[in-house]
Protein backbone atom coordinates (compact mmCIF):
# COMPACT_ATOMS: atom_id res chain seq x y z
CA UNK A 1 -26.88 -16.35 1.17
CA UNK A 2 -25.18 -12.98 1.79
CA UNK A 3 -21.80 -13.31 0.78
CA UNK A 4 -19.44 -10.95 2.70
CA UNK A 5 -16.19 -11.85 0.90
CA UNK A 6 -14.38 -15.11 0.12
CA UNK A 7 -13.90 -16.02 3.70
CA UNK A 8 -17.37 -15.05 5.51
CA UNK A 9 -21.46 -15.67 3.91
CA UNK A 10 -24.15 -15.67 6.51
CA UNK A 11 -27.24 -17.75 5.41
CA UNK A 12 -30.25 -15.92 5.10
CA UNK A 13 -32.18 -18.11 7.30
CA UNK A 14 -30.31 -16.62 10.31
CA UNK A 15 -32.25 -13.36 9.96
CA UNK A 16 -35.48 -12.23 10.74
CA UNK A 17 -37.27 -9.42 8.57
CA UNK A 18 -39.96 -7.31 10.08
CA UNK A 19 -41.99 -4.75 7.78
CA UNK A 20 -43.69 -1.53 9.06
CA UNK A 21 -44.75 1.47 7.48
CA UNK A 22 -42.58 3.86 6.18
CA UNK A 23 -42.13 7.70 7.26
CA UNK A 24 -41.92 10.13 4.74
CA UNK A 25 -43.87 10.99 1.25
CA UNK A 26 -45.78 7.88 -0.95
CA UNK A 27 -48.28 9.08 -2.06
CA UNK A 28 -51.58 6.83 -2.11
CA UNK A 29 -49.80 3.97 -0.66
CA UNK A 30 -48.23 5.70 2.22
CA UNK A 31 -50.94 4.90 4.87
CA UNK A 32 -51.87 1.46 3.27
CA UNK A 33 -47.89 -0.24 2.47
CA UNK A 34 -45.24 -1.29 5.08
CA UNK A 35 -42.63 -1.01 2.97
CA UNK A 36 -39.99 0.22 5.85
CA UNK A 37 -37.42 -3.13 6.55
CA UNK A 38 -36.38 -4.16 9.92
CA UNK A 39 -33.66 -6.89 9.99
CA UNK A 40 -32.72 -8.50 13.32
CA UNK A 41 -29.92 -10.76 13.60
CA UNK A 42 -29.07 -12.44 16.75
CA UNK A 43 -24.92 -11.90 16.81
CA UNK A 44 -23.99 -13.57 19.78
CA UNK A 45 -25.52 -16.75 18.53
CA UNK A 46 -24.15 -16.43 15.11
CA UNK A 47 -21.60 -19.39 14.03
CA UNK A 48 -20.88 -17.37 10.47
CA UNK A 49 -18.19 -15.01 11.43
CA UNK A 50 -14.99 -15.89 13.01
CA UNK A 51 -14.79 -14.97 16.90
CA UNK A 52 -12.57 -12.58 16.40
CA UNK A 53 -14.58 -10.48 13.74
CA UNK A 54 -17.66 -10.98 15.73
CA UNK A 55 -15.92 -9.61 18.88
CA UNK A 56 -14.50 -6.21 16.53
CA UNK A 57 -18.05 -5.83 15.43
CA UNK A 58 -19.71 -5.92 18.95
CA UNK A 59 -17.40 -3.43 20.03
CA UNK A 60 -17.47 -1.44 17.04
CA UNK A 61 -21.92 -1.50 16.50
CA UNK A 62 -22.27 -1.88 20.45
CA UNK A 63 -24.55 0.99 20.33
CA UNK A 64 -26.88 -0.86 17.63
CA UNK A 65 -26.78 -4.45 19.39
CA UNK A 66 -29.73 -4.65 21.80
CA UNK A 67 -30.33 -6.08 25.16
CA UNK A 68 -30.77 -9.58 23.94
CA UNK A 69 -28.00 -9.63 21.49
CA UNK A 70 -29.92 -8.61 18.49
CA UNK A 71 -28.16 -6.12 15.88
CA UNK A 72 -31.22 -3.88 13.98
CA UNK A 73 -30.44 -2.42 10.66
CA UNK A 74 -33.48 -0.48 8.76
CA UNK A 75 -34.06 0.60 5.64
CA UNK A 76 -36.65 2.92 4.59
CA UNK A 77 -35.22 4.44 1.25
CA UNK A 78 -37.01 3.44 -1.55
CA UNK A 79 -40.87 2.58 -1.67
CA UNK A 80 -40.74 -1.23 -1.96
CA UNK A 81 -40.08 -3.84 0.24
CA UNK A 82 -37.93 -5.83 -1.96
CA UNK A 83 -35.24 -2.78 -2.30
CA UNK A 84 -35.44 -1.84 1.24
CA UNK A 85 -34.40 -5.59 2.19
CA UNK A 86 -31.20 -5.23 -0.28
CA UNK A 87 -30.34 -2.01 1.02
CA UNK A 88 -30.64 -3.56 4.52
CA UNK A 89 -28.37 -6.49 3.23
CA UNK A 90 -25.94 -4.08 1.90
CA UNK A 91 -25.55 -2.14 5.00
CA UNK A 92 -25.06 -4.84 6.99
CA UNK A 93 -22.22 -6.69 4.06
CA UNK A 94 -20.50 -2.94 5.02
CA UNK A 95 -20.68 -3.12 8.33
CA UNK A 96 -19.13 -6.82 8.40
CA UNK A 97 -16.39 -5.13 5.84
CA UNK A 98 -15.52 -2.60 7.63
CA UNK A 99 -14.53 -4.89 11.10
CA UNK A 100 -13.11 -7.99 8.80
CA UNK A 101 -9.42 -7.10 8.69
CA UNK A 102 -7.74 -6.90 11.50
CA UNK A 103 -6.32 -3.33 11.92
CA UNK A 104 -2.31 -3.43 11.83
CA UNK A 105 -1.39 -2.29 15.08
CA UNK A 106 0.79 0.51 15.67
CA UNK A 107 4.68 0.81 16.32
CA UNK A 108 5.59 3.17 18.69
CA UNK A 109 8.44 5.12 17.15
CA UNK A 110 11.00 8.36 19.06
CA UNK A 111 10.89 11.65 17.79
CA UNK A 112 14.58 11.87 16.35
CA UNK A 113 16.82 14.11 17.93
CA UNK A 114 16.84 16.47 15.19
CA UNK A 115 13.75 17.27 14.63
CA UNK A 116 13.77 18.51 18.17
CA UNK A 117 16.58 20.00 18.31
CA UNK A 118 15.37 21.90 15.14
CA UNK A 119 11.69 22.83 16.99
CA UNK A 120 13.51 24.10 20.10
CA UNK A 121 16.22 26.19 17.60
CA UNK A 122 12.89 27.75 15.73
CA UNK A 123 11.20 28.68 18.95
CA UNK A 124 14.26 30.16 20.31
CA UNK A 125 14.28 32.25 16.86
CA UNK A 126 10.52 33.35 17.00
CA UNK A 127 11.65 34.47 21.15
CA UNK A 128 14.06 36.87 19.96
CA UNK A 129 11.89 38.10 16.72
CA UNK A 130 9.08 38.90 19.66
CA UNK A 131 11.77 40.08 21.72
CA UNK A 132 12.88 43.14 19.92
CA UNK A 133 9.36 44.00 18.79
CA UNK A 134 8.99 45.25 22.14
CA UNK A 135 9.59 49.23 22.95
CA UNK A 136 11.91 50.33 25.84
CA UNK A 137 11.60 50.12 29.31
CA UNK A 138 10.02 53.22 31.16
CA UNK A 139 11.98 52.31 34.60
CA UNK A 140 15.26 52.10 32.26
């Protein structure tokens, strides 16, 4: 069970792991291990998250969702498989996180009258500073 917070855990059974090898240094094992982790997870036929945290994260991850509906998270930091599939859980537990509050949304407010009256007064002073920086006239 991966347990987002108090509200939202996905059973494990809902994703499928795929294992490949890994890029990068290993050593002996590099040619021989597939220690890379490939988690799919079908999130248009998921019932764990709320529709309305599902439809944030579609729109937020769009560009990791493939054609089918499949989100793919990999992992290829460590040299085992059993770290790479908790580091593949974690990323995804973030990912969840970071679409599971619904962002406040924003109150349009008007600039007060002050502080523009104040902008226009300071550009009218920085005018005139300009202003007499300048030499005289040739045609004068």
């Amino acid at each position: 069970m991966l347990n987002v917070n108090e509200k939202i855990s996905i059973r494990l059974k809902e994703f499928d792991f795929s294992y490949a090898r890994s890029p990068g240094p290993g050593g002996q094992n590099v040619n021989k291990v597939n220690s890379k982790v490939i988690l799919r997870w079908s999130i248009e036929k998921t019932t764990s998250l709320p529709d309305s945290v599902r439809r944030r994260f579609m729109q937020k991850y769009a560009k990791r969702i493939s054609q089918d509906g499949n989100l793919i998270v990999t992992s290829h930091r460590f040299r085992d498989q059993g770290r790479n599939v908790a580091d593949c859980l974690a990323k995804l537990r973030e990912m969840i996180l970071s679409v599971a509050v619904e962002p406040k949304p924003r109150k349009k407010t008007k600039v007060p009258r002050g502080v523009k009256l104040r902008r226009l007064e300071n550009k009218r002073r920085k005018s005139l500073t300009k202003q007499t920086r300048k030499g005289p006239r040739l045609d004068d």
